[in-house]
Protein backbone atom coordinates (compact mmCIF):
# COMPACT_ATOMS: atom_id res chain seq x y z
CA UNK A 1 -6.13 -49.94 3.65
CA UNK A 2 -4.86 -49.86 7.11
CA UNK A 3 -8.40 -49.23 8.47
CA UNK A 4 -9.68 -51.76 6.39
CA UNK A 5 -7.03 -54.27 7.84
CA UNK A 6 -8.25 -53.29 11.50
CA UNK A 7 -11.47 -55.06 10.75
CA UNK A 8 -9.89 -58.03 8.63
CA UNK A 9 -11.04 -56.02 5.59
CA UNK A 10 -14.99 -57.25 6.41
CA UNK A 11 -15.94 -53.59 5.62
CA UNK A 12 -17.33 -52.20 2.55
CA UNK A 13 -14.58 -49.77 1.20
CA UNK A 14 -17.52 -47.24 0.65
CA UNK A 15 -17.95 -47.04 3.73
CA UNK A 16 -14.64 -46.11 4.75
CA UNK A 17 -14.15 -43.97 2.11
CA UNK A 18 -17.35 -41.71 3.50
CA UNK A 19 -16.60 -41.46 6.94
CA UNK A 20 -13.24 -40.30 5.77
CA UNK A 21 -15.28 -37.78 3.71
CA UNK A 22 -17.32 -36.84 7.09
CA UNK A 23 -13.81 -36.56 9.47
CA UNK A 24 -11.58 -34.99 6.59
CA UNK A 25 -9.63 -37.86 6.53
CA UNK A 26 -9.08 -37.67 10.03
CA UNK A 27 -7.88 -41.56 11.04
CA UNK A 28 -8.40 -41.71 14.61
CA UNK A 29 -11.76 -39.88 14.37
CA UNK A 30 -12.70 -42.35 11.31
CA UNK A 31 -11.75 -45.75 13.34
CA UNK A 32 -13.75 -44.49 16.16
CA UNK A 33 -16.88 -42.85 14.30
CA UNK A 34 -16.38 -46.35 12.08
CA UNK A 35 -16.49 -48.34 15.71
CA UNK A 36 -19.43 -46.51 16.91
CA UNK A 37 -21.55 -47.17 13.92
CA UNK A 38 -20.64 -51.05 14.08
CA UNK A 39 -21.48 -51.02 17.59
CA UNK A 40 -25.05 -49.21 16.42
CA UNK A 41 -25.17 -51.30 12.90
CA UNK A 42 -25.49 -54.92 15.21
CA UNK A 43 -28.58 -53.72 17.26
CA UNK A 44 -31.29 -55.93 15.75
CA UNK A 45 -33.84 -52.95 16.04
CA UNK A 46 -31.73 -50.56 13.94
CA UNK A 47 -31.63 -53.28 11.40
CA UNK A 48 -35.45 -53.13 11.66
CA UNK A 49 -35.51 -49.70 11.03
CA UNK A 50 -33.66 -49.96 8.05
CA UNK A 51 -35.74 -52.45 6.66
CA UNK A 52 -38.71 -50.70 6.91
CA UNK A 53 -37.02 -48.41 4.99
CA UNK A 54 -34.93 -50.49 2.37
CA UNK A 55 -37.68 -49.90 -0.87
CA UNK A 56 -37.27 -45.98 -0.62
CA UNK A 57 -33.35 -46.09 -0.55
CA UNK A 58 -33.77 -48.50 -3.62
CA UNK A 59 -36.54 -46.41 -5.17
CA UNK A 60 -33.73 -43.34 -5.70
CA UNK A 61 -31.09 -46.29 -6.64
CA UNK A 62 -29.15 -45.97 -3.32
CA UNK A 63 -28.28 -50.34 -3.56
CA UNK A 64 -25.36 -50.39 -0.97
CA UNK A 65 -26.52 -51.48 2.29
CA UNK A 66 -23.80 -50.23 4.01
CA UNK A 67 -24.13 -46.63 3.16
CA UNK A 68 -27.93 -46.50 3.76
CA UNK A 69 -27.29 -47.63 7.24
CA UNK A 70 -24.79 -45.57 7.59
CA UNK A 71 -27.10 -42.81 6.38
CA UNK A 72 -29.78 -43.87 8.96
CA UNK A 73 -26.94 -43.61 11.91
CA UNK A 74 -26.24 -40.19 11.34
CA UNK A 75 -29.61 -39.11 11.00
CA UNK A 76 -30.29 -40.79 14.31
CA UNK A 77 -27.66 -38.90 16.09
CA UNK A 78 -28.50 -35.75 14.54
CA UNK A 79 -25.72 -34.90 12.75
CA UNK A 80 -27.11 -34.32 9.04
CA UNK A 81 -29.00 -31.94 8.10
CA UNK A 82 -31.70 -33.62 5.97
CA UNK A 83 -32.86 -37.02 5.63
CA UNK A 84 -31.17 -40.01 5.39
CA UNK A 85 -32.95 -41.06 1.93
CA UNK A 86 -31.28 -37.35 0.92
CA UNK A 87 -27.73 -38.30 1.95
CA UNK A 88 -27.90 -41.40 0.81
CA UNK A 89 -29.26 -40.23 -2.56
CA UNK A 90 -26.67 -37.34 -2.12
CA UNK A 91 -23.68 -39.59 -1.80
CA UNK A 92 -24.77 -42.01 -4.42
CA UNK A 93 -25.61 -39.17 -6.68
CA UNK A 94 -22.25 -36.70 -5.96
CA UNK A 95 -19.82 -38.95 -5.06
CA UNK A 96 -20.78 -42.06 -6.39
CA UNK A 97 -19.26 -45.66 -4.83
CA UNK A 98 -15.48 -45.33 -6.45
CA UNK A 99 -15.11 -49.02 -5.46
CA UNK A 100 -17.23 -51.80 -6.34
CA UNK A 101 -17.39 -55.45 -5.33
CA UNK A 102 -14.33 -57.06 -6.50
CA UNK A 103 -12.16 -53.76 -4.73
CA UNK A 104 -13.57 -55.92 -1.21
CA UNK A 105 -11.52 -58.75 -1.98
């Protein structure tokens, strides 16, 4: 929640809750990974990217935005080990989204 707060809780908890995941519920290391990836997520041509994209992530039922960008970020800076369409799918898939719309408000 406090993380959430930091960003006057305009971020999908989903999102949150996997870069948690990613730092081992490391705080500092999520609020700055989480920074980062904002920073990244506003660049119109990464939002190109991930509309090019968008119908493959829906094809294997991976619907929240926020996470399939996400997914696209770290495969950009190299830090999976597979696709982004396979983390996404992975997280959807393994983890599932534990919160869904009305958690956000």
């Amino acid at each position: 929640m406090q993380i959430s707060a930091m960003w006057n809780h305009q971020i999908d908890f989903n999102l949150i809750y996997s870069i948690l995941k990613c730092t081992q519920g490391k705080i500092d290391q999520t609020i700055e990974f989480l920074s980062m990836f904002e920073t990244w997520k506003l660049q119109p041509n990464n939002i190109k990217k991930y509309e090019k994209k968008k119908n493959e992530f829906i094809e294997k039922r991976c619907c929240n935005h926020d996470i399939t960008l996400l997914s696209i970020f770290l495969e950009e800076k190299g830090v999976l080990g597979y696709t982004s369409i396979e983390f996404a799918t992975a997280y959807t898939v393994n983890d599932g989204m534990p919160f869904v719309g009305k958690d956000n408000k």
